[in-house]
Protein backbone atom coordinates (compact mmCIF):
# COMPACT_ATOMS: atom_id res chain seq x y z
CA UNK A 1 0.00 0.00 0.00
CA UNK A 2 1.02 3.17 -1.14
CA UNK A 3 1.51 6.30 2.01
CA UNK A 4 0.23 9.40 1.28
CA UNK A 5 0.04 12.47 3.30
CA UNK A 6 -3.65 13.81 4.97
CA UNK A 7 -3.85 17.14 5.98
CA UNK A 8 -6.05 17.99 9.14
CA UNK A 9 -6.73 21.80 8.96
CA UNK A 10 -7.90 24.34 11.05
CA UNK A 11 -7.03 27.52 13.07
CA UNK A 12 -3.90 28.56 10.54
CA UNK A 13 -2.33 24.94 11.27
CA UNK A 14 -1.65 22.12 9.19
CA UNK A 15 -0.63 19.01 10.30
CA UNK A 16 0.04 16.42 7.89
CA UNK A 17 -0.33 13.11 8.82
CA UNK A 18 1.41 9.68 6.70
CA UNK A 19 -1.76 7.55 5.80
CA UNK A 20 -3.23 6.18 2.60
CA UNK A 21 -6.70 4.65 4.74
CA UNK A 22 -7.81 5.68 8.25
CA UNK A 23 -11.10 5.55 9.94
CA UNK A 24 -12.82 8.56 11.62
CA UNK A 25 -15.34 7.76 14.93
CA UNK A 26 -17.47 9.73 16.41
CA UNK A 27 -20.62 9.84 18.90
CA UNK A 28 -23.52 11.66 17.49
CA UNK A 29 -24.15 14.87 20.02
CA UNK A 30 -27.95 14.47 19.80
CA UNK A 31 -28.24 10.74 19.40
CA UNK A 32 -25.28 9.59 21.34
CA UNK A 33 -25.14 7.13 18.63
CA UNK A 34 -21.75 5.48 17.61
CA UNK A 35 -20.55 6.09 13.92
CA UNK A 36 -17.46 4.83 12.01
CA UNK A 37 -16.55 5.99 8.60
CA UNK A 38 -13.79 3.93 6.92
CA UNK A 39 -11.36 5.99 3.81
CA UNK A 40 -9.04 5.88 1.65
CA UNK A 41 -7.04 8.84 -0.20
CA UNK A 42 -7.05 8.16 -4.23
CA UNK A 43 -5.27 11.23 -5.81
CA UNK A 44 -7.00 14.65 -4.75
CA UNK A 45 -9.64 12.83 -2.83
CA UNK A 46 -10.88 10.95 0.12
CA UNK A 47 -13.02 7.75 -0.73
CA UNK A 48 -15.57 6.60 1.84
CA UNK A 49 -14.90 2.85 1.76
CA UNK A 50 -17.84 1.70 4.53
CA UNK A 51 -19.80 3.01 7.45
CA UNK A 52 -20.90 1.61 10.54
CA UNK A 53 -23.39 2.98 12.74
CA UNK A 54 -25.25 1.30 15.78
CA UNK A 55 -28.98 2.86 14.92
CA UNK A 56 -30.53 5.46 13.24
CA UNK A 57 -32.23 8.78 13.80
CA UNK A 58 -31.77 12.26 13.41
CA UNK A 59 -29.58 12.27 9.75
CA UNK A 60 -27.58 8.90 10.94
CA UNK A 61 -29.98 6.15 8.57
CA UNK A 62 -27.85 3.86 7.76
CA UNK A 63 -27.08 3.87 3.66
CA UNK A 64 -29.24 1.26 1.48
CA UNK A 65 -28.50 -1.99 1.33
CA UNK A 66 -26.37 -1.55 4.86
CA UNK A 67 -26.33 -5.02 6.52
CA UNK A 68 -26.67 -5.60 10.21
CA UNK A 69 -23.66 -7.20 11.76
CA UNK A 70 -22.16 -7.24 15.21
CA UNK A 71 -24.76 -4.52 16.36
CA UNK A 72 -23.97 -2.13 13.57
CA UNK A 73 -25.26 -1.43 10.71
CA UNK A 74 -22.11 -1.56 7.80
CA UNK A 75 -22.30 -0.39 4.27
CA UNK A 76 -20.27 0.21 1.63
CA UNK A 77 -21.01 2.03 -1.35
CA UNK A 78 -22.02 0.79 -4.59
CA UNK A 79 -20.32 3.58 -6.63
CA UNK A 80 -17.21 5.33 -5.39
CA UNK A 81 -18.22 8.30 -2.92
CA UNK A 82 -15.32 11.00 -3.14
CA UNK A 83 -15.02 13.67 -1.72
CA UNK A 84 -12.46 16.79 -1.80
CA UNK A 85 -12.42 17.33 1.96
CA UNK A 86 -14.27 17.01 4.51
CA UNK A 87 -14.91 19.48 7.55
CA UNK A 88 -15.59 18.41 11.17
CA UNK A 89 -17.38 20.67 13.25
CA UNK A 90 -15.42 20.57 16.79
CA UNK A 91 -17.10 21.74 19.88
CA UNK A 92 -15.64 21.51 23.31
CA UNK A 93 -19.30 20.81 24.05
CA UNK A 94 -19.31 17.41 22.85
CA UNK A 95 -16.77 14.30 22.66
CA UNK A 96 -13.83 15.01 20.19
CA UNK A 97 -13.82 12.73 17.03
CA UNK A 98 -11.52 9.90 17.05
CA UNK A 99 -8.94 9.20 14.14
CA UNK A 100 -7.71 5.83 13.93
CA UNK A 101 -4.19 5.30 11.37
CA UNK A 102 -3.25 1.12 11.35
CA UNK A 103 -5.41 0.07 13.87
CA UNK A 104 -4.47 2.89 16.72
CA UNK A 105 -6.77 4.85 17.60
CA UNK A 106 -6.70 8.52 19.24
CA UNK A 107 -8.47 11.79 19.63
CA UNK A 108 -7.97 14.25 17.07
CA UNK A 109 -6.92 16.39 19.12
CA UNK A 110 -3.74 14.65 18.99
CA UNK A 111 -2.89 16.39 16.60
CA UNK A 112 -5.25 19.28 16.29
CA UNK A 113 -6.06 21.12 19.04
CA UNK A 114 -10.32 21.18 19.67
CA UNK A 115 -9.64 24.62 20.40
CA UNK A 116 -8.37 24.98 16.58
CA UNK A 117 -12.18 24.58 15.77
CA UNK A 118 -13.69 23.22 12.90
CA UNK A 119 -11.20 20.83 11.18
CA UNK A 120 -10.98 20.15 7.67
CA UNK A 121 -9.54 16.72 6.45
CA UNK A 122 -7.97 16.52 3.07
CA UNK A 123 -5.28 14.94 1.16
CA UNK A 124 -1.93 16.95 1.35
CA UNK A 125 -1.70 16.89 -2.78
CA UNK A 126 -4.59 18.67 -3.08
CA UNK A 127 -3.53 22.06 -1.04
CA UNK A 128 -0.33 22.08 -3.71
């Protein structure tokens, strides 16, 4: 597998990060529903490659044709979903999202600090 480089975003800072797939967790702040989103960075762009989410309500439906394993609904999308970047909205009202690189997992805040505010993910190549 190739590495690339994501870039997480926010406040001034950049902080690249040496990945070619990572997963991003999170708990829904209304729901307090568990979601995982698995991707992928293919040139410019991030590819969803399959989301898991334990239930549904208020905008987290799992996708059609999502299957029911383990607890969580998982699907995977039947065309390729990419996407440019994609901004998290960070609150130090709610539970930071979680960015897991090779199986280790850790807050984002990691490496961006929550006060940095809304953090936008996107491939390094693509801010060239």
């Amino acid at each position: 597998m190739s590495i690339a480089l994501l870039c997480l975003v926010a406040g001034g800072l950049t902080v690249p990060i040496e990945t070619a797939r990572f997963t991003l967790r999170w708990i829904h702040t209304v729901e307090k529903i568990a979601w995982e989103e698995d991707y992928a960075i293919v040139g410019n762009n991030l590819r969803l490659i399959e989301s898991r989410v334990q239930g549904s309500g208020a905008g987290m439906e799992p996708g059609d044709g999502a299957v029911l394993r383990d607890g969580r609904w998982h699907h995977r999308p039947t065309a390729p979903r990419e996407l440019p970047r994609l901004t998290l909205a960070r609150s130090t009202y709610g539970a930071d999202y979680t960015l897991c690189i090779d199986g280790r997992c850790e807050p984002l805040s990691r490496w961006m600090p929550l006060e940095a505010g809304s953090t936008t993910l996107v491939p390094c190549a693509a801010l060239r």
